[in-house]
C-alpha atoms as a PDB file:
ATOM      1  CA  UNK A   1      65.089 -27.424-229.858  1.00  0.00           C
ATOM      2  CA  UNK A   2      62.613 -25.508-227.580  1.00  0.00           C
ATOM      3  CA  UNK A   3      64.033 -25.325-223.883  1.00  0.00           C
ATOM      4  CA  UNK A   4      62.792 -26.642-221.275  1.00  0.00           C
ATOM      5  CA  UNK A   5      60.848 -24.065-219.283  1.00  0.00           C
ATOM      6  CA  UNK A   6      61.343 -23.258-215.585  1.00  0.00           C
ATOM      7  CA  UNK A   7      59.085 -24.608-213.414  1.00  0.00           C
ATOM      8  CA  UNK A   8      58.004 -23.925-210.166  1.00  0.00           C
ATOM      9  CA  UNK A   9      55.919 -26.481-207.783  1.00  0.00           C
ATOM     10  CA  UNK A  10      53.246 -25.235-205.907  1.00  0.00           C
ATOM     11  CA  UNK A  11      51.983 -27.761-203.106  1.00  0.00           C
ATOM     12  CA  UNK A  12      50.404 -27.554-199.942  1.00  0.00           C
ATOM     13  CA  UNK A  13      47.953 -29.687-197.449  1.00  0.00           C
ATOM     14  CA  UNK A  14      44.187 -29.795-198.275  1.00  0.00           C
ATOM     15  CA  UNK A  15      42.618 -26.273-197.768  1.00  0.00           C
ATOM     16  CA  UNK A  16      46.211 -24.391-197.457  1.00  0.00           C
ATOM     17  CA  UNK A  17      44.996 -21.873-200.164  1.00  0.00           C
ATOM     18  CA  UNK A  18      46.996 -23.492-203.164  1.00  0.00           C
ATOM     19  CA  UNK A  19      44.434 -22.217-205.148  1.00  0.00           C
ATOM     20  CA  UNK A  20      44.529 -18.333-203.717  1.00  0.00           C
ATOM     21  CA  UNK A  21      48.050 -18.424-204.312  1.00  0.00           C
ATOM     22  CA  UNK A  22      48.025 -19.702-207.997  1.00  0.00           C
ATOM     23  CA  UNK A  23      45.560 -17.200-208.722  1.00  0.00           C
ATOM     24  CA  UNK A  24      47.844 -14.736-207.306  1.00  0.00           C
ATOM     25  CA  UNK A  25      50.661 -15.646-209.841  1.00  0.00           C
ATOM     26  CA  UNK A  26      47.896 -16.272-212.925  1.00  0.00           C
ATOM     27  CA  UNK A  27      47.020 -12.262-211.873  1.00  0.00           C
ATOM     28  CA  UNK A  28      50.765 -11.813-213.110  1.00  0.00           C
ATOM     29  CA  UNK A  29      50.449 -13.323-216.173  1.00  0.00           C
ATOM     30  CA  UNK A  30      51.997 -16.327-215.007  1.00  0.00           C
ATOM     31  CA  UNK A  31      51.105 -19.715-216.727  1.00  0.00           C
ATOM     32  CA  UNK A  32      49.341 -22.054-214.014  1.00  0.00           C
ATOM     33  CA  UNK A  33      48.954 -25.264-214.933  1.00  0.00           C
ATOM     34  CA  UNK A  34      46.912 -27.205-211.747  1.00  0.00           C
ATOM     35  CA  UNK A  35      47.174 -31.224-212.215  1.00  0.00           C
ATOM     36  CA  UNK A  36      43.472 -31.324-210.084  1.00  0.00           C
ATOM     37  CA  UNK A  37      42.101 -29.537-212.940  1.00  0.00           C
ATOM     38  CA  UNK A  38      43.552 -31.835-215.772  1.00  0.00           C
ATOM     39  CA  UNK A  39      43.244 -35.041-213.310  1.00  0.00           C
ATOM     40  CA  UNK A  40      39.000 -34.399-213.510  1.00  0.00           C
ATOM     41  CA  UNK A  41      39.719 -33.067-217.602  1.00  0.00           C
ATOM     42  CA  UNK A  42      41.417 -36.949-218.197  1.00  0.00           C
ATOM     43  CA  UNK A  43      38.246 -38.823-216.921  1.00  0.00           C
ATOM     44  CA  UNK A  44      35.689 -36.674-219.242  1.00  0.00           C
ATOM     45  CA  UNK A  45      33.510 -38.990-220.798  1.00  0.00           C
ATOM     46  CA  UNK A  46      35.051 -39.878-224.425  1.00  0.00           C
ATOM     47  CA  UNK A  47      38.627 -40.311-222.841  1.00  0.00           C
ATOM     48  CA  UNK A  48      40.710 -43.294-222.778  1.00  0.00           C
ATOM     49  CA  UNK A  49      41.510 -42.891-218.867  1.00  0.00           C
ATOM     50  CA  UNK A  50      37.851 -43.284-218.214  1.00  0.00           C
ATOM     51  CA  UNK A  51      37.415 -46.180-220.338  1.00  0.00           C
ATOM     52  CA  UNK A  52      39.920 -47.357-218.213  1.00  0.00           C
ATOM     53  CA  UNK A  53      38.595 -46.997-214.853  1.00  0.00           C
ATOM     54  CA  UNK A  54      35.307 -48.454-216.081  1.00  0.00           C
ATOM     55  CA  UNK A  55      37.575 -51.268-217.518  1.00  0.00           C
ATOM     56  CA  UNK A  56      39.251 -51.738-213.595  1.00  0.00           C
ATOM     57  CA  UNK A  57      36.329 -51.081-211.665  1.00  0.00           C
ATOM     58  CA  UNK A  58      32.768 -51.652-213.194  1.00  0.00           C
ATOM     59  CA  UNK A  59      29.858 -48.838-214.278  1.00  0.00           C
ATOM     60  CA  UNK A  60      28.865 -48.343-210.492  1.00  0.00           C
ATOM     61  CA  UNK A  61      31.413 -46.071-210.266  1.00  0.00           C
ATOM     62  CA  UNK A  62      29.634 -43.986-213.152  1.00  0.00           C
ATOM     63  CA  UNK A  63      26.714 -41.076-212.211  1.00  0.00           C
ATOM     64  CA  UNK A  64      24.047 -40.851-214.574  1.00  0.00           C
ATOM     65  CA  UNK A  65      25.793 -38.391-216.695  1.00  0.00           C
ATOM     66  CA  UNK A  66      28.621 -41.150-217.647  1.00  0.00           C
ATOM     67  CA  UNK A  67      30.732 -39.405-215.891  1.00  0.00           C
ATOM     68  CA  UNK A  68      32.497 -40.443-212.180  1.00  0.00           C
ATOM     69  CA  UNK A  69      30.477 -40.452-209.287  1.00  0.00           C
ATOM     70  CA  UNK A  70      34.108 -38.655-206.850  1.00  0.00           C
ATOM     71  CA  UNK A  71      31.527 -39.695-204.077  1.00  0.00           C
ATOM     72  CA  UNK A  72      31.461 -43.423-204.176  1.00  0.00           C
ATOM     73  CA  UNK A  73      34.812 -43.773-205.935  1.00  0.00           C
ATOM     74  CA  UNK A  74      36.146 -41.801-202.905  1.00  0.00           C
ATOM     75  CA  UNK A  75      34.647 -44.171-200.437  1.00  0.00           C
ATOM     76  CA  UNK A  76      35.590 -46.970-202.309  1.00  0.00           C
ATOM     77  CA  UNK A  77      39.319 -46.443-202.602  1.00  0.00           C
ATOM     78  CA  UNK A  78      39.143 -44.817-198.393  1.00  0.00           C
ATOM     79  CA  UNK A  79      38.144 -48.108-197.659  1.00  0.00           C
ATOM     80  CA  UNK A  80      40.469 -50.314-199.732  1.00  0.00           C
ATOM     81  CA  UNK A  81      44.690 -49.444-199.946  1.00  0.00           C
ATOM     82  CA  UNK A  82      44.936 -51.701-203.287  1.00  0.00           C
ATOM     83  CA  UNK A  83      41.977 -49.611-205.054  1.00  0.00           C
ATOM     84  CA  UNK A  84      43.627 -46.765-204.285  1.00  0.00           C
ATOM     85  CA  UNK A  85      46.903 -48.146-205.830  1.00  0.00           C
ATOM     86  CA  UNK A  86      44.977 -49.621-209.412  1.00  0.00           C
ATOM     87  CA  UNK A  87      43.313 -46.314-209.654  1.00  0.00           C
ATOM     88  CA  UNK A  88      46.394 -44.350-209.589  1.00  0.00           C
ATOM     89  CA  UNK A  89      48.102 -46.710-211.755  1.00  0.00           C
ATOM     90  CA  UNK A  90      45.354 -45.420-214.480  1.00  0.00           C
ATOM     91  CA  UNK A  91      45.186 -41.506-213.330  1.00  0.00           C
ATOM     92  CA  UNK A  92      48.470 -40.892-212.915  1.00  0.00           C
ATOM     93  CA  UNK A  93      50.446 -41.666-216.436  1.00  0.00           C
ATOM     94  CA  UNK A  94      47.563 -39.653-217.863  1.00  0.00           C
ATOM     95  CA  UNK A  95      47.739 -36.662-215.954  1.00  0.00           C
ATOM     96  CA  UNK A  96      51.746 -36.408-216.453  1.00  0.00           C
ATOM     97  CA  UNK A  97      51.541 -36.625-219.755  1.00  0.00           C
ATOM     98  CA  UNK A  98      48.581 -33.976-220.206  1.00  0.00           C
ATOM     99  CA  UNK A  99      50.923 -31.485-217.451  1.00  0.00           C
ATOM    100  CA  UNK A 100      53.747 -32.504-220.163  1.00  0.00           C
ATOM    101  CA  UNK A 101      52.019 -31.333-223.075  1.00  0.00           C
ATOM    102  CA  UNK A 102      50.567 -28.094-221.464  1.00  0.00           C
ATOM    103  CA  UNK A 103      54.034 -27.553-219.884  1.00  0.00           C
ATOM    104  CA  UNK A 104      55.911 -27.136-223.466  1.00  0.00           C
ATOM    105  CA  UNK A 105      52.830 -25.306-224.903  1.00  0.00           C
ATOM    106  CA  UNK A 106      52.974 -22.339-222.169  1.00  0.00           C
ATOM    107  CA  UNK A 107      54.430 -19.027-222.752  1.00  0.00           C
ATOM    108  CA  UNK A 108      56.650 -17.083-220.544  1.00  0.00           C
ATOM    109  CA  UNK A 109      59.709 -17.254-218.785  1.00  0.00           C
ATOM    110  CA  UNK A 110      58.227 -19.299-215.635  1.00  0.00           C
ATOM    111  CA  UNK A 111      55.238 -21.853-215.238  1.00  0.00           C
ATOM    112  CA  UNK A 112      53.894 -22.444-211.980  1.00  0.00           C
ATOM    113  CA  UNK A 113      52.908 -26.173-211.781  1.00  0.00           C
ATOM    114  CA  UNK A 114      49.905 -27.021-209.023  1.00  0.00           C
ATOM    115  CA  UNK A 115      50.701 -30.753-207.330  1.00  0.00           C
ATOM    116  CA  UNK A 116      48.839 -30.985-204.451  1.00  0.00           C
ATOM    117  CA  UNK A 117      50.194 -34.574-203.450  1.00  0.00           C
ATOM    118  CA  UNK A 118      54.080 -33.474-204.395  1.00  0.00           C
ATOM    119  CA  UNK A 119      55.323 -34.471-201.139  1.00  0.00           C
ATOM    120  CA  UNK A 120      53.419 -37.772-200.976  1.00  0.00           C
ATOM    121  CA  UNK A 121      54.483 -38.853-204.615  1.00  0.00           C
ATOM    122  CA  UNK A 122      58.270 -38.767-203.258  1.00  0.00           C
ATOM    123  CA  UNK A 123      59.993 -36.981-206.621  1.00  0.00           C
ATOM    124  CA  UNK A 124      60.692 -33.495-207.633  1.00  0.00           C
ATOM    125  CA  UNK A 125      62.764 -34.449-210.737  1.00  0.00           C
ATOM    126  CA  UNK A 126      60.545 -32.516-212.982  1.00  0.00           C
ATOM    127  CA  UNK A 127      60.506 -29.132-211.250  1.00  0.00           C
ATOM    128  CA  UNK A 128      62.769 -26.740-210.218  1.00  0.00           C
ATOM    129  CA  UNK A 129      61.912 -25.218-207.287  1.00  0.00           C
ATOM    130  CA  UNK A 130      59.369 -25.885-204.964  1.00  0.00           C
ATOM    131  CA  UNK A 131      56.992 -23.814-203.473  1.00  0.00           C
ATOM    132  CA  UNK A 132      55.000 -24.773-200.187  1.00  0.00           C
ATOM    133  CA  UNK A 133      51.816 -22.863-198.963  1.00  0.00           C
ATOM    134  CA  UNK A 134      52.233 -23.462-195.601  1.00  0.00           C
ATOM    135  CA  UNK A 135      49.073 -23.094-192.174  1.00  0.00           C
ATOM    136  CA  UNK A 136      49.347 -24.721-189.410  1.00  0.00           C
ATOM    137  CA  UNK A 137      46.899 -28.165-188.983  1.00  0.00           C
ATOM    138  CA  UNK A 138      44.757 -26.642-186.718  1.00  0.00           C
ATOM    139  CA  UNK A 139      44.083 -23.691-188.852  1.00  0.00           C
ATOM    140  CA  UNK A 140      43.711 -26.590-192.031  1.00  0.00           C
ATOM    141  CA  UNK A 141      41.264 -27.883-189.561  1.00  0.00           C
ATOM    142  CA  UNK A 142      38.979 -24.804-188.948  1.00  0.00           C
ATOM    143  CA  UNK A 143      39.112 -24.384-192.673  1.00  0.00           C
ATOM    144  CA  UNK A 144      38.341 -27.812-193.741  1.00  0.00           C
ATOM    145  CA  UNK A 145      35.421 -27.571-191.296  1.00  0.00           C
ATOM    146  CA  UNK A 146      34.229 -24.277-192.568  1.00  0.00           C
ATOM    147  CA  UNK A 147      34.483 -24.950-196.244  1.00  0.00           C
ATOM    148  CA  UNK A 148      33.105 -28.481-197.156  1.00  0.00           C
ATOM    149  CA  UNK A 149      30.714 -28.132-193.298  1.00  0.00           C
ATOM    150  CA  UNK A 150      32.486 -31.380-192.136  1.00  0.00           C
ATOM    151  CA  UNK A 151      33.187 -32.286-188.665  1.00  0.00           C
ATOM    152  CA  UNK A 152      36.083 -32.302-186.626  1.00  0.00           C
ATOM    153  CA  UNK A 153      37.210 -35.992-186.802  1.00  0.00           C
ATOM    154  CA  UNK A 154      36.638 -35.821-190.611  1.00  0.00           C
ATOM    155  CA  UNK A 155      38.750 -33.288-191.160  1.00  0.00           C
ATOM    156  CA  UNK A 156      41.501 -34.166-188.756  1.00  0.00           C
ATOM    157  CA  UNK A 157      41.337 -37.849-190.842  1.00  0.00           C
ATOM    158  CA  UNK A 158      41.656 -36.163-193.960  1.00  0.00           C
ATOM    159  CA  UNK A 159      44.823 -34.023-193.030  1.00  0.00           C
ATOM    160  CA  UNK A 160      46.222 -37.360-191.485  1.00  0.00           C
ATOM    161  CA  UNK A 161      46.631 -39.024-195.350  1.00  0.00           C
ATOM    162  CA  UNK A 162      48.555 -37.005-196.477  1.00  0.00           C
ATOM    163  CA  UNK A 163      52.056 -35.690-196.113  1.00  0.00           C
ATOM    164  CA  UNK A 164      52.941 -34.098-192.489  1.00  0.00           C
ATOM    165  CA  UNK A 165      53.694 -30.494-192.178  1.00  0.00           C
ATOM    166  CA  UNK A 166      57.076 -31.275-191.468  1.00  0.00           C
ATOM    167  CA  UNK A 167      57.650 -33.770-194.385  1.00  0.00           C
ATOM    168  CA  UNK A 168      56.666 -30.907-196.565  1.00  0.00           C
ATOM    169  CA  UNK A 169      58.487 -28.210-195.404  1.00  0.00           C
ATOM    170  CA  UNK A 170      61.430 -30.598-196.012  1.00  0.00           C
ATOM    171  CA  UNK A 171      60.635 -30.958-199.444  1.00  0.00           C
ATOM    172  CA  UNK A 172      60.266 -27.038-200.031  1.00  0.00           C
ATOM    173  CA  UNK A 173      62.874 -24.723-201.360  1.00  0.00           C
ATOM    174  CA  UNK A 174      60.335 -21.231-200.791  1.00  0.00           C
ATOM    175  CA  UNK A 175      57.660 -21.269-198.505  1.00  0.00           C
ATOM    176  CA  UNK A 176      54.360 -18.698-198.281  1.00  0.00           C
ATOM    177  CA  UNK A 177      52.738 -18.722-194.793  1.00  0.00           C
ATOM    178  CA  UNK A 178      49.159 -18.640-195.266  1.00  0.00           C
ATOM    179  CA  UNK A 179      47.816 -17.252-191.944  1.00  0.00           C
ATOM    180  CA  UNK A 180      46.711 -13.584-192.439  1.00  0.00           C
ATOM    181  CA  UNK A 181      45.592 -11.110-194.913  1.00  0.00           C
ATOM    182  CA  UNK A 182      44.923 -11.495-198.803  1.00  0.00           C
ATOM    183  CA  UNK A 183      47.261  -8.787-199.582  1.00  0.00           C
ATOM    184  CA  UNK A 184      50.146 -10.257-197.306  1.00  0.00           C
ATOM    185  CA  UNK A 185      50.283 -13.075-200.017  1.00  0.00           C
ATOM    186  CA  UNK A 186      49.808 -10.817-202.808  1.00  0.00           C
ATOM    187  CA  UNK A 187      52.849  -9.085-201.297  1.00  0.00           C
ATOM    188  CA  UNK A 188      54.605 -12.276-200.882  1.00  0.00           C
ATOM    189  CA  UNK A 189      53.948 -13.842-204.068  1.00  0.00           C
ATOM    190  CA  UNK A 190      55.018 -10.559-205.929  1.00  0.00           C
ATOM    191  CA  UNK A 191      58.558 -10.966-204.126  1.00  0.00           C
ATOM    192  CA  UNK A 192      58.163 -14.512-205.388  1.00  0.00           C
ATOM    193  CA  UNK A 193      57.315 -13.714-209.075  1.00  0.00           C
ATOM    194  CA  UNK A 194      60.528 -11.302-209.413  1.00  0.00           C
ATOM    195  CA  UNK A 195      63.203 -13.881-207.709  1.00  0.00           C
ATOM    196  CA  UNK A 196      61.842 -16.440-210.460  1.00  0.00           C
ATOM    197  CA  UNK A 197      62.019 -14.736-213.019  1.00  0.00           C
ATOM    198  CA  UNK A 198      65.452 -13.530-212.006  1.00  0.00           C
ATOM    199  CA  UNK A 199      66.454 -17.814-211.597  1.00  0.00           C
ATOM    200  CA  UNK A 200      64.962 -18.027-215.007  1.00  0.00           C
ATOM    201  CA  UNK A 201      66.827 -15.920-216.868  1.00  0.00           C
ATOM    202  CA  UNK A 202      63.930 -13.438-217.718  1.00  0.00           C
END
């Protein structure tokens, strides 16, 4: 029986740098396996999960290229709780399941699992540890601002669906601050890389 590999949660609020820091640990050789990657890999055209959400919520939803239009299917389940809800009843199964599968595949003595939306899903039975990159909102704000050129409101509405600072921190057994330098994280996440692999038996 293979065992079961030692994983390590990496969450954070929109534009914390999740995806610095995972490229941090992938520059170790560490697996990285990021669930938004595999959620937009499960709704390539050909795939039963897209089949599905056609199924649920018409062809509008579809670009020209057959595949989703994020866009309107954003706005669409913004504006309307119980859209939200039937759409993740679809996504999320399949994007477990896919995690699953490249979880057993991946070498080494430590995986480092991306879940953006950890805190908010409630469970952390499948991990264990939990790593939060943590920034302050207002700094979230300047970045959110900065990197998709929205305005204030809009970017103070998007950090307001998700998770509070405080609910994550809860949630979070390590925790990288994200307010200076590159090579203060590399630092960090190097500290991080050797106290996992020590917890994993490596």
């Amino acid at each position: 029986m293979h065992p079961a590999p030692f994983r390590v949660a990496l969450t954070g609020g929109i534009a914390s740098g999740k995806t610095t820091v995972a490229d941090l640990f992938a520059a170790l050789g560490v697996p990285v396996i990021d669930t938004d990657v595999i959620a937009r890999r499960v709704v390539e055209p050909g795939q039963p999960a897209l089949a599905q959400v056609v199924a649920e919520f018409g062809a509008e939803v579809l670009d020209a290229t057959g595949r989703i239009d994020r866009r309107r299917m954003r706005e669409r389940i913004f504006a309307d709780p119980d859209a939200k809800r039937r759409l993740e009843s679809i996504l999320h199964p399949a994007i477990r399941a896919e995690m699953a599968r490249q979880s057993l595949s991946a070498p080494g003595p430590y995986q480092v699992l991306v879940i953006p939306l950890l805190t908010e899903g409630g469970s952390r039975d499948h991990v264990d540890r939990v790593l939060l990159v943590d920034v302050p909102e207002e700094l979230q704000i300047q970045r959110l601002m900065m990197r998709d050129g929205v305005p204030y409101p809009q970017a103070q509405a998007s950090l307001h669906v998700q998770a509070t600072r405080a609910q994550r921190l809860a949630m979070a057994d390590d925790v990288v601050r994200n307010t200076g330098r590159v090579d203060d994280l590399r630092e960090a996440v190097a500290a991080l890389d050797a106290k996992y692999r020590g917890l994993a038996g490596a």
